[in-house]
PDB file of N, CA and C in Angstrom:
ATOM      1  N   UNK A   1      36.339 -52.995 -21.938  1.00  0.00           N
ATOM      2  CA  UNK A   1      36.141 -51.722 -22.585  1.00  0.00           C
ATOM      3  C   UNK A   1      34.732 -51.652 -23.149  1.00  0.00           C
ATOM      4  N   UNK A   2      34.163 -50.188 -23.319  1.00  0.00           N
ATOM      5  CA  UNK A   2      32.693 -50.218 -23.491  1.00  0.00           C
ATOM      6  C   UNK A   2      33.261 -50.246 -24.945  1.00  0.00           C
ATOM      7  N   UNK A   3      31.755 -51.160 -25.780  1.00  0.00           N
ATOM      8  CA  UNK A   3      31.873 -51.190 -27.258  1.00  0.00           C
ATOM      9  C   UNK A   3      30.625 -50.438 -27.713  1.00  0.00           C
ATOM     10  N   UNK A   4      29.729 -50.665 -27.080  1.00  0.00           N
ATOM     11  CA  UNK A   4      28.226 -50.682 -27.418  1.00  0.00           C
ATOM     12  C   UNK A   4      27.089 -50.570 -26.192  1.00  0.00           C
ATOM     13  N   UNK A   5      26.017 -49.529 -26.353  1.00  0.00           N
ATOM     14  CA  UNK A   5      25.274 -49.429 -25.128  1.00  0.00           C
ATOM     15  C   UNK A   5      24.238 -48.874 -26.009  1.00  0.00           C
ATOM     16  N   UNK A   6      23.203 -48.894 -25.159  1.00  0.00           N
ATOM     17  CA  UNK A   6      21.730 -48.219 -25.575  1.00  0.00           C
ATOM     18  C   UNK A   6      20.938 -48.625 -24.142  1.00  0.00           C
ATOM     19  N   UNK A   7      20.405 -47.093 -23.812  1.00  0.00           N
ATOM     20  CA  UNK A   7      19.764 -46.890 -22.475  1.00  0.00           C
ATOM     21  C   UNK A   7      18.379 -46.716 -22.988  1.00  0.00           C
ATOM     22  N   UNK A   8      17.809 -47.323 -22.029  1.00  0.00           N
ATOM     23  CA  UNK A   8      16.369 -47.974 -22.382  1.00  0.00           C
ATOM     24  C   UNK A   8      15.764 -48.154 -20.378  1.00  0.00           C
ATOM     25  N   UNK A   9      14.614 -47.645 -20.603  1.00  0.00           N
ATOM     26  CA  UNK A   9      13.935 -47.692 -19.215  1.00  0.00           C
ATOM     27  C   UNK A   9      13.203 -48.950 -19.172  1.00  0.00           C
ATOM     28  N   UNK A  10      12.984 -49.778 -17.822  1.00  0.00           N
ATOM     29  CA  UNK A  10      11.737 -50.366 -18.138  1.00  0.00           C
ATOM     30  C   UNK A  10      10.829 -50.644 -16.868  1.00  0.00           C
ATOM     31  N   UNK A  11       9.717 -50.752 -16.862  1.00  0.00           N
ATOM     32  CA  UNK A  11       8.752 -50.523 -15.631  1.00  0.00           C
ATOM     33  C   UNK A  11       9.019 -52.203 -15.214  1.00  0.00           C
ATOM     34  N   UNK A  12       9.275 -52.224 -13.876  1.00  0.00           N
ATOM     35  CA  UNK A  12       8.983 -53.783 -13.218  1.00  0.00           C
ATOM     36  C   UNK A  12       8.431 -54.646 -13.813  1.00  0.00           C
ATOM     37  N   UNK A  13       8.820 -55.808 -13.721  1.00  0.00           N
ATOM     38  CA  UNK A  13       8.582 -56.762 -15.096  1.00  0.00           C
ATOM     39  C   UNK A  13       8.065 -56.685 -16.354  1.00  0.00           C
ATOM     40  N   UNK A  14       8.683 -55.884 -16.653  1.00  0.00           N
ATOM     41  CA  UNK A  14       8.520 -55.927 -18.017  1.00  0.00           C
ATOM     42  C   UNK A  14      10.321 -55.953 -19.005  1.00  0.00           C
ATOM     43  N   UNK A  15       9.991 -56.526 -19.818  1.00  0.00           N
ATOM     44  CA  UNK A  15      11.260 -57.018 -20.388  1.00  0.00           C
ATOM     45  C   UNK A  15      11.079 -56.582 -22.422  1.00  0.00           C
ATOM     46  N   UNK A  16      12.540 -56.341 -22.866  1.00  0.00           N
ATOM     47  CA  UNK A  16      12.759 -55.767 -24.203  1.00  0.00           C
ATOM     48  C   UNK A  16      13.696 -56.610 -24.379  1.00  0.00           C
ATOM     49  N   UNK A  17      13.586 -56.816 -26.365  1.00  0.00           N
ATOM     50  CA  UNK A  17      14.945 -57.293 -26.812  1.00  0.00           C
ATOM     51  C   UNK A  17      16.009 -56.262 -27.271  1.00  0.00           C
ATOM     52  N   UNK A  18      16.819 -56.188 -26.923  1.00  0.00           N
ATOM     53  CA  UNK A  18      18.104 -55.107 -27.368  1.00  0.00           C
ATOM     54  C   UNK A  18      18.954 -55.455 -28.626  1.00  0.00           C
ATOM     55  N   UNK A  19      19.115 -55.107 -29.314  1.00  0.00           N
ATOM     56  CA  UNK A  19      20.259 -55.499 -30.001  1.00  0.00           C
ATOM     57  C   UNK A  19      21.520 -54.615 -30.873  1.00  0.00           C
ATOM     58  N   UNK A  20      22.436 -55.109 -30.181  1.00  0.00           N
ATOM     59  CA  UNK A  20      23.799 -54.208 -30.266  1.00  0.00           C
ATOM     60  C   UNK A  20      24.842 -55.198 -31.110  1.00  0.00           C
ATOM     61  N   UNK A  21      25.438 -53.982 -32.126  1.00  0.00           N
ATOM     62  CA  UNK A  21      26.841 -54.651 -32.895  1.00  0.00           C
ATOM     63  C   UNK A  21      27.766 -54.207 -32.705  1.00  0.00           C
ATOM     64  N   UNK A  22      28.330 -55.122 -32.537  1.00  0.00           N
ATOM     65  CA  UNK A  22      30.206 -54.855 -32.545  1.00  0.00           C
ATOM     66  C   UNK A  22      30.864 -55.311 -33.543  1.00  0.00           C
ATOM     67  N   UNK A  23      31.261 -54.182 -34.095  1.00  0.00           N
ATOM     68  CA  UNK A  23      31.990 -54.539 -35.620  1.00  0.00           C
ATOM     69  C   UNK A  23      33.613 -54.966 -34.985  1.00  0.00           C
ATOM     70  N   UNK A  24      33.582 -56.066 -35.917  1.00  0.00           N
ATOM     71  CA  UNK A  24      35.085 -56.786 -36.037  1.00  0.00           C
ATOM     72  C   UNK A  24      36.035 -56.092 -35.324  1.00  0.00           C
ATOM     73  N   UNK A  25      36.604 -55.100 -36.030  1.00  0.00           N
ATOM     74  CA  UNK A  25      37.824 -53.796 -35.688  1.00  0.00           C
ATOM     75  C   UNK A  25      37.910 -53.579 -34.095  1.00  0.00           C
ATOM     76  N   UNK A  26      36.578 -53.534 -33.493  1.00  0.00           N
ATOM     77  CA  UNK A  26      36.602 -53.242 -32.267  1.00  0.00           C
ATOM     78  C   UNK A  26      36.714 -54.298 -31.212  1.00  0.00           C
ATOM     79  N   UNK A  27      37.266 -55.115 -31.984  1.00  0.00           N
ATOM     80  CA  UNK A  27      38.050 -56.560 -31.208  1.00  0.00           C
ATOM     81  C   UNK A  27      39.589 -56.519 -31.318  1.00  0.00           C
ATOM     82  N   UNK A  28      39.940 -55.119 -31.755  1.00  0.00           N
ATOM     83  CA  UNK A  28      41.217 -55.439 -32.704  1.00  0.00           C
ATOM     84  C   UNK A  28      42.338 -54.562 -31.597  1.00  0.00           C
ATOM     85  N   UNK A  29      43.383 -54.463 -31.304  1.00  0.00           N
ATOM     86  CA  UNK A  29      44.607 -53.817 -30.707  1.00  0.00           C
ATOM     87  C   UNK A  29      45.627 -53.559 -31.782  1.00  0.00           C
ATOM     88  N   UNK A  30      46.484 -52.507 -30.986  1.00  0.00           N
ATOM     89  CA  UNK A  30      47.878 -52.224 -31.844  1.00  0.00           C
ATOM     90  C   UNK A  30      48.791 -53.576 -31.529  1.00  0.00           C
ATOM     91  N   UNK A  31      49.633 -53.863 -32.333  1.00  0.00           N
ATOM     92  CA  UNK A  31      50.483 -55.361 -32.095  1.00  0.00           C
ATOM     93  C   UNK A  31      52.056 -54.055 -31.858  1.00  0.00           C
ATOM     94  N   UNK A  32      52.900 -55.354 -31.708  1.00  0.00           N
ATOM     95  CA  UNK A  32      54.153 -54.547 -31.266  1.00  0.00           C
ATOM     96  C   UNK A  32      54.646 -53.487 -32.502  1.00  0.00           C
ATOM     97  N   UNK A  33      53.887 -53.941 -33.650  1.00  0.00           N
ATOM     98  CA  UNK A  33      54.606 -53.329 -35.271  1.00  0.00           C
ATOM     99  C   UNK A  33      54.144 -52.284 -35.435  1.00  0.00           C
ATOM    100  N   UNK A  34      53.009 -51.397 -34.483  1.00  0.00           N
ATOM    101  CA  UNK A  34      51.981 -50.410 -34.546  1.00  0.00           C
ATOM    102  C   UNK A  34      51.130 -50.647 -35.170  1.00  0.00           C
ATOM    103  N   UNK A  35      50.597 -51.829 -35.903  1.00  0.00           N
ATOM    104  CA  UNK A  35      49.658 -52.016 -36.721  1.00  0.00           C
ATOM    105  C   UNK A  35      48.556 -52.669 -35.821  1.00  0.00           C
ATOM    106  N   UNK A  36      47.221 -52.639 -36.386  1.00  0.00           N
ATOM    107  CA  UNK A  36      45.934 -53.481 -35.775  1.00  0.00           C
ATOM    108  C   UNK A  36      45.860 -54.616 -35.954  1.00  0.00           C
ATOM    109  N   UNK A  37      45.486 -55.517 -34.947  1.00  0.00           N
ATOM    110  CA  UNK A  37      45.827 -56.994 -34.737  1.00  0.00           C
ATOM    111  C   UNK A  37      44.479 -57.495 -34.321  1.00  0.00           C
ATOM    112  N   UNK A  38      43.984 -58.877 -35.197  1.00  0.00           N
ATOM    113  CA  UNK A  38      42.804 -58.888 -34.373  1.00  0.00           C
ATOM    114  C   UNK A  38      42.663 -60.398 -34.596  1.00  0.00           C
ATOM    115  N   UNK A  39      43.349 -60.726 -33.367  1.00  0.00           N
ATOM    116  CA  UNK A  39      43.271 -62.474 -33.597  1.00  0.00           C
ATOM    117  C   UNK A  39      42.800 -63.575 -33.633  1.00  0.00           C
ATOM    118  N   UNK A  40      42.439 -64.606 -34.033  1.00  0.00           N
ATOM    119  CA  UNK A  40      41.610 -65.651 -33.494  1.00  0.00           C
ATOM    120  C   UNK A  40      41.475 -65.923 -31.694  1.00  0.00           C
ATOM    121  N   UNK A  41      40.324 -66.693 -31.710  1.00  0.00           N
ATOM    122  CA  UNK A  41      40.413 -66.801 -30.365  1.00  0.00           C
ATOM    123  C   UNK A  41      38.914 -66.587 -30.045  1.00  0.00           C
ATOM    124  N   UNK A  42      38.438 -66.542 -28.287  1.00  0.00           N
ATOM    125  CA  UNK A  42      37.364 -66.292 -27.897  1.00  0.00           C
ATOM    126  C   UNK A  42      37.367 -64.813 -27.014  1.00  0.00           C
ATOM    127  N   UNK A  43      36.510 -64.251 -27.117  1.00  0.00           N
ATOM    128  CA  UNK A  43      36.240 -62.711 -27.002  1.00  0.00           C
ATOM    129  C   UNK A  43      34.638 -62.804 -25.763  1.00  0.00           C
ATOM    130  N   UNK A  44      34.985 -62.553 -25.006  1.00  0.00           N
ATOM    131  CA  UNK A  44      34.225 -62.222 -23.535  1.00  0.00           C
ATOM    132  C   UNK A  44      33.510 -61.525 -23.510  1.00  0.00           C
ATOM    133  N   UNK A  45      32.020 -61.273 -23.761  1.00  0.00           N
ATOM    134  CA  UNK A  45      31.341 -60.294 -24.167  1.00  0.00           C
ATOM    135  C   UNK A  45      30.316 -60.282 -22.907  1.00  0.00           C
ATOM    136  N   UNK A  46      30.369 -59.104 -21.805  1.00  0.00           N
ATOM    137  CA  UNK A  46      29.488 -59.011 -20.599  1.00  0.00           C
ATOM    138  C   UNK A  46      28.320 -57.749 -20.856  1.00  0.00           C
ATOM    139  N   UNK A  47      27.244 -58.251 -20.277  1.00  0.00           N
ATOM    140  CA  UNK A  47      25.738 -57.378 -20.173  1.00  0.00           C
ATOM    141  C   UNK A  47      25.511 -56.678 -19.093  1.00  0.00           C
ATOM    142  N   UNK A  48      25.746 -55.363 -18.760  1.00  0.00           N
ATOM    143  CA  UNK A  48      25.185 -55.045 -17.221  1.00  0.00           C
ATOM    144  C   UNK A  48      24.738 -53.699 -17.341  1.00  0.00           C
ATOM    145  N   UNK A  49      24.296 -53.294 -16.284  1.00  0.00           N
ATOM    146  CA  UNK A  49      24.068 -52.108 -15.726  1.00  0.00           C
ATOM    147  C   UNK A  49      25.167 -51.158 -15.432  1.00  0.00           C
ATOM    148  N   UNK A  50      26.774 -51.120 -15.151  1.00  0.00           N
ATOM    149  CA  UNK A  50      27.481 -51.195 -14.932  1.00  0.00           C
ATOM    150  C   UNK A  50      28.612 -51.682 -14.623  1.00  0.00           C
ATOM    151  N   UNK A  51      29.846 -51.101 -15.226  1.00  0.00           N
ATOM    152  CA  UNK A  51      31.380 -52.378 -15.291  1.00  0.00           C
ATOM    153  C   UNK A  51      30.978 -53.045 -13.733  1.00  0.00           C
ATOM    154  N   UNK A  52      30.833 -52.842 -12.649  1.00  0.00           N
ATOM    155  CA  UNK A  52      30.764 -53.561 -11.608  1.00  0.00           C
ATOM    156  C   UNK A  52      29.274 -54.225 -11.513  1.00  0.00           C
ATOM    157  N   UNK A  53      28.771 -54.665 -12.137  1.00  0.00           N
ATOM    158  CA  UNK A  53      27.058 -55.238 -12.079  1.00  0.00           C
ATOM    159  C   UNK A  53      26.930 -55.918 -13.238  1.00  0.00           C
ATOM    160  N   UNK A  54      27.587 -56.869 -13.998  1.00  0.00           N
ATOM    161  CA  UNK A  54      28.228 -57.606 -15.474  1.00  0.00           C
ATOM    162  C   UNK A  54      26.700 -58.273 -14.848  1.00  0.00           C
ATOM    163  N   UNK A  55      25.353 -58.517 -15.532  1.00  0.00           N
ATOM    164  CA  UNK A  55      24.420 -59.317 -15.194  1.00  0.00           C
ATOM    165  C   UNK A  55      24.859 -60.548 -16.384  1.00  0.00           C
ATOM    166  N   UNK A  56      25.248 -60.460 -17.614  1.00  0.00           N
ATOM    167  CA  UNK A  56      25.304 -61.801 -18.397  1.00  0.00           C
ATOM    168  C   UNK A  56      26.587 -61.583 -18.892  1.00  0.00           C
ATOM    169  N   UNK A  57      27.240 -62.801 -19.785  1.00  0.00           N
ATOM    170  CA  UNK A  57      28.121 -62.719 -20.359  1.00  0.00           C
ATOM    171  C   UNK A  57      27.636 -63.954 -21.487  1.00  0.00           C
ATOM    172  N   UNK A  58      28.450 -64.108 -22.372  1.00  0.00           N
ATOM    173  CA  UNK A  58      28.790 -64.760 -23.557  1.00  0.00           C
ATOM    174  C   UNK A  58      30.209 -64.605 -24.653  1.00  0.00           C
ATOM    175  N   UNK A  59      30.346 -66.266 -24.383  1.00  0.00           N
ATOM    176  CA  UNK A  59      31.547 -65.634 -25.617  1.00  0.00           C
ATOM    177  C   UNK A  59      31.522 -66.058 -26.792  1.00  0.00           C
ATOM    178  N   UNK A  60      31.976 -65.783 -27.770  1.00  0.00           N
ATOM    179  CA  UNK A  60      32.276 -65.448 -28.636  1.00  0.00           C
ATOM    180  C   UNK A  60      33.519 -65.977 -29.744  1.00  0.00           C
ATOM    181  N   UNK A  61      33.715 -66.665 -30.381  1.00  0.00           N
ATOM    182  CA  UNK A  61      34.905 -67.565 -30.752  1.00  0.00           C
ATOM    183  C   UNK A  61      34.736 -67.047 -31.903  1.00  0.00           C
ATOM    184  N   UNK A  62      36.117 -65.876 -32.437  1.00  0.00           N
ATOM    185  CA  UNK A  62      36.598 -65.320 -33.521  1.00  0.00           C
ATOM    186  C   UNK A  62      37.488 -66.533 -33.884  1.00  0.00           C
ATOM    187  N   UNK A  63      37.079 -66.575 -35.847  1.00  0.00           N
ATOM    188  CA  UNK A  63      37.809 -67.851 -36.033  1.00  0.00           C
ATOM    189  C   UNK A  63      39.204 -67.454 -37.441  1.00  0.00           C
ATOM    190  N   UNK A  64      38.793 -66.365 -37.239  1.00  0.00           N
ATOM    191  CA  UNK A  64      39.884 -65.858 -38.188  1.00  0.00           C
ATOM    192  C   UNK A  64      40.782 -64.561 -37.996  1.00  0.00           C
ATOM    193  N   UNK A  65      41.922 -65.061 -38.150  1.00  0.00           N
ATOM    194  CA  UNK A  65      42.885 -63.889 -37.468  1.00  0.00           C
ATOM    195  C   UNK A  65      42.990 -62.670 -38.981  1.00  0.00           C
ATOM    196  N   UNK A  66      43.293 -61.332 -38.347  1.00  0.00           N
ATOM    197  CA  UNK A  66      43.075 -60.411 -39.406  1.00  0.00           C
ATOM    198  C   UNK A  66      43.941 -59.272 -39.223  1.00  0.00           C
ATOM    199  N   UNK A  67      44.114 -58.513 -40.054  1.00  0.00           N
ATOM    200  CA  UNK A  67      44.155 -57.166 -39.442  1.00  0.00           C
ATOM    201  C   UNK A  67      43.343 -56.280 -40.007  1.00  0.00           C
ATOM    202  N   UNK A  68      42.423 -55.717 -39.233  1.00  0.00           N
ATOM    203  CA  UNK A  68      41.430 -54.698 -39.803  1.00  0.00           C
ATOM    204  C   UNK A  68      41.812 -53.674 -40.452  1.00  0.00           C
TER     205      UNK A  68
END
């Protein structure tokens, strides 16, 4: 699911640092109780041009379970 984007041009080699947040919550789902669930664990975080063109990934190890 998209969390975070910012479109930015750039001329042939040339390269920018980006930087995007993803607040907590938006790691979070409804659990069976209808409430928001947002559990420990590692969280898959991909870089691309498009859902089919993922150029990087990194994850991410949430270490505390919550509900937002």
């Amino acid at each position: 699911r998209l969390r975070a984007f910012d479109k930015i041009s750039l001329e042939p080699g040339e390269t920018r640092t980006v930087t995007l947040t993803i607040p907590a919550q938006d790691l979070a789902f409804v659990g069976q109780d209808g409430k928001w669930v947002l559990e420990a664990g590692d969280f898959k975080i991909g870089i691309g041009d498009q859902s089919l063109m993922i150029r990087c990934t990194k994850t991410h190890k949430w270490e505390q379970p919550n509900r937002p």
